[in-house]
Protein backbone atom coordinates (compact mmCIF):
# COMPACT_ATOMS: atom_id res chain seq x y z
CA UNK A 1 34.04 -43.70 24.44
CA UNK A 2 31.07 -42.90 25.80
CA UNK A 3 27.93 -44.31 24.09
CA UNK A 4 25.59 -41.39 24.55
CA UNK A 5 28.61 -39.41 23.13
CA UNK A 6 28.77 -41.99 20.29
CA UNK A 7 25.14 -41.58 19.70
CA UNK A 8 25.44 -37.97 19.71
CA UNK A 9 28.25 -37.60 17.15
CA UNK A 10 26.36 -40.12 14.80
CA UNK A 11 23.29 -38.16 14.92
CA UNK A 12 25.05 -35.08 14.26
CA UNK A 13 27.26 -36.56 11.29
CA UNK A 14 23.82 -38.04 9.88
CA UNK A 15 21.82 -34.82 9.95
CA UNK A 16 24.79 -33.14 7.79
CA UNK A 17 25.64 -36.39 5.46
CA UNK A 18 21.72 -36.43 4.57
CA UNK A 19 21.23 -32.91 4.41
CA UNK A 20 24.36 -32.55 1.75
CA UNK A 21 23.66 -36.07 0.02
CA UNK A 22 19.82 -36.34 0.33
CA UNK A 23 19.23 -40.30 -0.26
CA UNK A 24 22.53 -41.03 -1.56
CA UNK A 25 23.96 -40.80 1.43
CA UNK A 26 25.46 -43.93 3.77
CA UNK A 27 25.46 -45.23 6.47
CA UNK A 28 29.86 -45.43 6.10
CA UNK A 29 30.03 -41.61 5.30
CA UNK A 30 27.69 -41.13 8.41
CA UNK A 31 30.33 -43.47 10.72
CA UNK A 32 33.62 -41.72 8.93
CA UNK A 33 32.30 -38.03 9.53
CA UNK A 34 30.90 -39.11 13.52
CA UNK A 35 34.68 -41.07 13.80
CA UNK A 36 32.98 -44.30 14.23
CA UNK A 37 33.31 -47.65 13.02
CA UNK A 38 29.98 -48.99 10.64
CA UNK A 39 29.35 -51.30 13.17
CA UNK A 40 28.94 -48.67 15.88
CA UNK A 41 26.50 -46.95 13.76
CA UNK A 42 24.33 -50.46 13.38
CA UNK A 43 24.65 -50.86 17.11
CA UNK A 44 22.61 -47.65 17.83
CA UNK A 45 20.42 -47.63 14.66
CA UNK A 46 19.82 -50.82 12.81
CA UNK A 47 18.36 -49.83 9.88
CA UNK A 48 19.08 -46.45 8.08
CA UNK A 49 15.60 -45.74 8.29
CA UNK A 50 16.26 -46.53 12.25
CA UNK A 51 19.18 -43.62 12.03
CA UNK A 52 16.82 -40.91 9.35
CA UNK A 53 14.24 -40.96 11.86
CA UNK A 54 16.42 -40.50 14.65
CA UNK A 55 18.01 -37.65 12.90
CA UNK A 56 14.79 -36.04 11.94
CA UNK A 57 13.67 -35.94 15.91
CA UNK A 58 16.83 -34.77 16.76
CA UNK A 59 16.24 -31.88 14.21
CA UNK A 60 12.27 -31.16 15.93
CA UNK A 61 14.31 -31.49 19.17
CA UNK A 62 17.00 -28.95 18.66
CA UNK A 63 14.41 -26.84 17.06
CA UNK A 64 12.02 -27.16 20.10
CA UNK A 65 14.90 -26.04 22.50
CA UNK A 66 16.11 -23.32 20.88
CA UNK A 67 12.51 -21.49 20.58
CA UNK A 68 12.48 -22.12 23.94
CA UNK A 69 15.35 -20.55 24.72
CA UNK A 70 14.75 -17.26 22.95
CA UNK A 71 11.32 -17.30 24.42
CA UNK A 72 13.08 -16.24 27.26
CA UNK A 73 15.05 -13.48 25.13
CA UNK A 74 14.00 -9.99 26.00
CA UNK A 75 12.69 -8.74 22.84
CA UNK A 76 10.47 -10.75 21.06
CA UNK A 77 11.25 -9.43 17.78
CA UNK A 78 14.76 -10.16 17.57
CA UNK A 79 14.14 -13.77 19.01
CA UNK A 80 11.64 -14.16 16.35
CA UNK A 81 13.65 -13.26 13.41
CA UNK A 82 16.10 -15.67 15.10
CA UNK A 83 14.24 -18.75 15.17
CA UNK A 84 12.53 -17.87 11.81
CA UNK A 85 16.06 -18.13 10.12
CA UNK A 86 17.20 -21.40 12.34
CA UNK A 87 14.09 -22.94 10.73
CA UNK A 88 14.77 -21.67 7.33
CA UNK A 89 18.55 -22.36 7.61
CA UNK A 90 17.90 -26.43 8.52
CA UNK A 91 14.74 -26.44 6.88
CA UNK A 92 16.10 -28.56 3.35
CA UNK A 93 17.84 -30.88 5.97
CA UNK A 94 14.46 -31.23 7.49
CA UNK A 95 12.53 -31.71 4.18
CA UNK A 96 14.80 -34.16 3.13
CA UNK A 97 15.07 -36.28 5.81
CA UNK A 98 11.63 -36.26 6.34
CA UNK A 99 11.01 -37.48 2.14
CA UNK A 100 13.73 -40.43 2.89
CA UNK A 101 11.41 -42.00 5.71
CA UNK A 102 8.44 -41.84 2.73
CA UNK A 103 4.95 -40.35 2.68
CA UNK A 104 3.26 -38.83 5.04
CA UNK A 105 1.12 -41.76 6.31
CA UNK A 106 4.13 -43.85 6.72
CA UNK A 107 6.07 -41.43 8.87
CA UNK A 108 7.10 -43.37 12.12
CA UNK A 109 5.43 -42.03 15.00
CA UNK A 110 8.32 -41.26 16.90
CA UNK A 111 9.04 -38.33 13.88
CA UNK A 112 5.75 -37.44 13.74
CA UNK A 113 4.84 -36.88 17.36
CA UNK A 114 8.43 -34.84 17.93
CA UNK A 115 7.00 -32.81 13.93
């Protein structure tokens, strides 16, 4: 399989295992729901602090490209109310994710420059 796929899929299991088990979650639940080994998981993210960041710009990225994409909507109002409840809808994934990498002055760059 693809690795960028791989990637993907991990990224995507990880942003759901955290946002349902907050800091309980693992790094085996994250392979098992992406249909990876553990291993495959390590390769792309070494630490889980590695994959919660990852995850968390992921989130800012998504975000960022679907505002941009109703920015282009026709009425504003509509595409406001639409990215308002997006934000609101991921927005406990987003706090969570963002408490597991630890205060704010320890935030990795990478998640606070995509914040």
């Amino acid at each position: 399989m693809d690795a960028r796929l791989n990637r993907e899929r991990i990224l995507a299991a990880a942003e759901e295992v955290f946002g349902e088990l907050g800091a309980q979650a693992s790094t085996e639940e994250v392979a098992r729901r992406a249909g990876v080994g553990v291993a495959t998981v390590f390769r792309h993210f070494p630490t889980k602090t590695d994959l919660v960041e990852a995850t968390l710009v992921r989130h800012f990225d998504d975000l960022v490209a679907h505002a941009r994409t109703l920015a282009a909507a026709p009425a504003p109002g509509p595409a406001l109310g639409d990215l308002v409840t997006a934000m609101v809808e991921r927005g406990a994934t987003k706090v969570t994710l963002a408490n597991l990498l630890g205060a704010t002055d320890q935030v990795p760059s990478g998640a606070a420059d995509a914040a």
